[in-house]
Protein backbone atom coordinates (compact mmCIF):
# COMPACT_ATOMS: atom_id res chain seq x y z
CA UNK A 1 -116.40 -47.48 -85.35
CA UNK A 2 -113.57 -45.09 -86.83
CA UNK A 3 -116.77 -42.34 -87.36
CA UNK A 4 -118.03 -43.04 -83.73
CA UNK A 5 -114.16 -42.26 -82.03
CA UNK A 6 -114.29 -39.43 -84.13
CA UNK A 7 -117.53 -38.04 -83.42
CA UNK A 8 -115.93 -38.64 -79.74
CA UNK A 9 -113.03 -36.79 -80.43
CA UNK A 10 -114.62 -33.86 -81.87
CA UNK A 11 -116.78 -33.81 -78.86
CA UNK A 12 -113.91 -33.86 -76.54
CA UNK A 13 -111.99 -31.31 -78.73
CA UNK A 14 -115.24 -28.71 -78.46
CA UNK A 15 -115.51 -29.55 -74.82
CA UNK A 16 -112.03 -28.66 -74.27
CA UNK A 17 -112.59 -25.18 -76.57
CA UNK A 18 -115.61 -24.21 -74.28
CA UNK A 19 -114.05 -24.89 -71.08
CA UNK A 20 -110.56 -22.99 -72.40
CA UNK A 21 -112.84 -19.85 -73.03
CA UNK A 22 -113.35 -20.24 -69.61
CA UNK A 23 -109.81 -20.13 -68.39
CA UNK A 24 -109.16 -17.21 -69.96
CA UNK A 25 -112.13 -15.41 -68.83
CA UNK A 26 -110.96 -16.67 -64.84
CA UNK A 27 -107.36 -16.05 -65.28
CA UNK A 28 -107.66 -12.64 -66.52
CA UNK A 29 -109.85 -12.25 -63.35
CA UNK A 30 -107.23 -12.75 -61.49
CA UNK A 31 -104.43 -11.49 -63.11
CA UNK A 32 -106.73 -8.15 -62.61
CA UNK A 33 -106.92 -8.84 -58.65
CA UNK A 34 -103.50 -9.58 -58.39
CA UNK A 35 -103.08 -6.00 -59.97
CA UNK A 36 -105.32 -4.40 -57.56
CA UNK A 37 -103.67 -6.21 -54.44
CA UNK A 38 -100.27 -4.83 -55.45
CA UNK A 39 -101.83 -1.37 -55.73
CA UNK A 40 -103.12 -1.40 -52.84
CA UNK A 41 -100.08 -2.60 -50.92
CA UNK A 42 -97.72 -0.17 -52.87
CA UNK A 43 -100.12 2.80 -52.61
CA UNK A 44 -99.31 3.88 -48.94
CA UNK A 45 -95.50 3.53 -49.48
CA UNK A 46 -95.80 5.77 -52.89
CA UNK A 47 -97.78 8.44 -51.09
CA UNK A 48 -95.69 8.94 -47.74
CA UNK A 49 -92.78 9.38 -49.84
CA UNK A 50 -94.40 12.01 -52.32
CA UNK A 51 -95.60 13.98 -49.35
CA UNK A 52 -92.43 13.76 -47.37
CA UNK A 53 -90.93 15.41 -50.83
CA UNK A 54 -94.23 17.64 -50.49
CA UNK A 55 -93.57 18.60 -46.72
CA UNK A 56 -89.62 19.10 -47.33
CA UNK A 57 -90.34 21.42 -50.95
CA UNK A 58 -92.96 23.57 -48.90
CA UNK A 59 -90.51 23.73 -45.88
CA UNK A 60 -87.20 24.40 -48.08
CA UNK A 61 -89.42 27.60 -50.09
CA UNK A 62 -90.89 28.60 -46.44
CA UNK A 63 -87.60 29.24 -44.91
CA UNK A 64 -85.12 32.24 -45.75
CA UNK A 65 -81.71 31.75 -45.96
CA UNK A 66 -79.30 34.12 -44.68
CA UNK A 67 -76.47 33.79 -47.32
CA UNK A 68 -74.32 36.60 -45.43
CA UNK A 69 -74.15 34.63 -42.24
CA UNK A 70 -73.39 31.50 -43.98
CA UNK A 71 -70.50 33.43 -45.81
CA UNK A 72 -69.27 35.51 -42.91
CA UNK A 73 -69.63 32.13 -40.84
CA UNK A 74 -67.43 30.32 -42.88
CA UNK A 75 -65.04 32.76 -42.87
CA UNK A 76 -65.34 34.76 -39.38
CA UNK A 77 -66.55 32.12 -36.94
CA UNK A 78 -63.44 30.88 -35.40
CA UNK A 79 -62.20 33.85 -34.39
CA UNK A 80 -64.99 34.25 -32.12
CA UNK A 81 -65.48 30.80 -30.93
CA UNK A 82 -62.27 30.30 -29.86
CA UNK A 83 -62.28 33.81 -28.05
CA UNK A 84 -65.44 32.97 -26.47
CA UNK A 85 -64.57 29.18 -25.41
CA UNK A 86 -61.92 30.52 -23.67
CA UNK A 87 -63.53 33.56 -21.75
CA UNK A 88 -66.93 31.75 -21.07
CA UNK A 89 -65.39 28.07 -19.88
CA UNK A 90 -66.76 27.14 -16.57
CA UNK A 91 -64.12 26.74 -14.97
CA UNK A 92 -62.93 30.11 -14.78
CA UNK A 93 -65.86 30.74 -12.28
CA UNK A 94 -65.09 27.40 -9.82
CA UNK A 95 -65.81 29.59 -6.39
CA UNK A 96 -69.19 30.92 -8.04
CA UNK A 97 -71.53 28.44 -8.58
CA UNK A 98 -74.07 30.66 -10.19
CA UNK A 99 -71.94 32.09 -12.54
CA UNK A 100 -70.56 28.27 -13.10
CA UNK A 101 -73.90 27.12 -13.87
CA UNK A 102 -74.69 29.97 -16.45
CA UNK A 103 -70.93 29.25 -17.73
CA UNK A 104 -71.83 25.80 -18.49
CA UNK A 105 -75.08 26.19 -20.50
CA UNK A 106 -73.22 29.12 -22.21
CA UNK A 107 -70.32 26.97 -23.43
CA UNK A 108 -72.75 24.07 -24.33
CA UNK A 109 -74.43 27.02 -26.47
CA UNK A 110 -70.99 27.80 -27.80
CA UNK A 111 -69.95 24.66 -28.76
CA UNK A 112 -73.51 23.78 -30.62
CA UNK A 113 -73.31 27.03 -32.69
CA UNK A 114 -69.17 27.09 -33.35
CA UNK A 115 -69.95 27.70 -36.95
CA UNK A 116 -73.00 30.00 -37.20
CA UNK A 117 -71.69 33.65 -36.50
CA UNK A 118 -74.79 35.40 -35.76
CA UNK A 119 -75.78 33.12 -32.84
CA UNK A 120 -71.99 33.35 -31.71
CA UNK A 121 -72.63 37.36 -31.44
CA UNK A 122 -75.87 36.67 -29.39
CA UNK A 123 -73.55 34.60 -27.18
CA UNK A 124 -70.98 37.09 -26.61
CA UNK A 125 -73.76 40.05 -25.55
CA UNK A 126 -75.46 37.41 -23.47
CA UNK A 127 -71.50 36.41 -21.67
CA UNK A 128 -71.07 40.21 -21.18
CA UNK A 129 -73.98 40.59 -19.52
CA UNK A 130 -74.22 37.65 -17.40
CA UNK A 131 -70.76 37.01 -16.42
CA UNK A 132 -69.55 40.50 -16.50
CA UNK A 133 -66.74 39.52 -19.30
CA UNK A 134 -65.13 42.54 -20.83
CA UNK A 135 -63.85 41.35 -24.49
């Protein structure tokens, strides 16, 4: 009787082996979906954001930069703006509403570029010859 629960036992115990080989073979299945899932979730997010750093590298090496009107900006601009906010306000042209009108989207201009001296310069010849302002 003790040989026959044995036998039993042993025949369990190699059952249980078998079907164990089993469970590894399945779960390492799956842990190798799981991996593929998360790659393929993740992949989209990890490529926008290398070709965003793509697309701003290409456009940062594309572009010149005009060191001299970043220096003379920082240094000059003021001057200028505040000459030219003052000359070109609209309302020193209330009785002309033409020359109001171009006063207005020349001071919006102004105010946008207050710190970058090369556009302020463009404004000035543009004031001079539009609104007939002698500076």
């Amino acid at each position: 009787m003790i040989q026959d629960s044995l036998k039993i036992a042993e025949d369990a115990i190699n059952i249980k082996m078998e079907s164990s080989d089993h469970t590894d073979w399945w779960f390492w299945v799956s842990i190798a979906e799981f991996v593929i899932i998360i790659y393929l979730i993740l992949k989209p997010k990890l490529i926008r954001k290398q070709s965003l750093k793509q697309k701003l590298k290409e456009d940062s090496l594309d572009n010149q930069i005009d060191f001299d009107n970043i220096i003379n900006s920082s240094f000059n601009s003021k001057e200028i703006y505040d000459e030219l906010k003052i000359k070109c306000h609209p309302d020193r042209f209330p009785n002309n509403k033409e020359k109001n009108g171009i006063a207005k989207n020349l001071f919006q201009e102004i105010t946008k570029n207050k710190n970058n001296i090369k556009r302020l310069l463009e404004l000035k010849e543009k004031a001079e010859q539009k609104l007939n302002i002698n500076f």
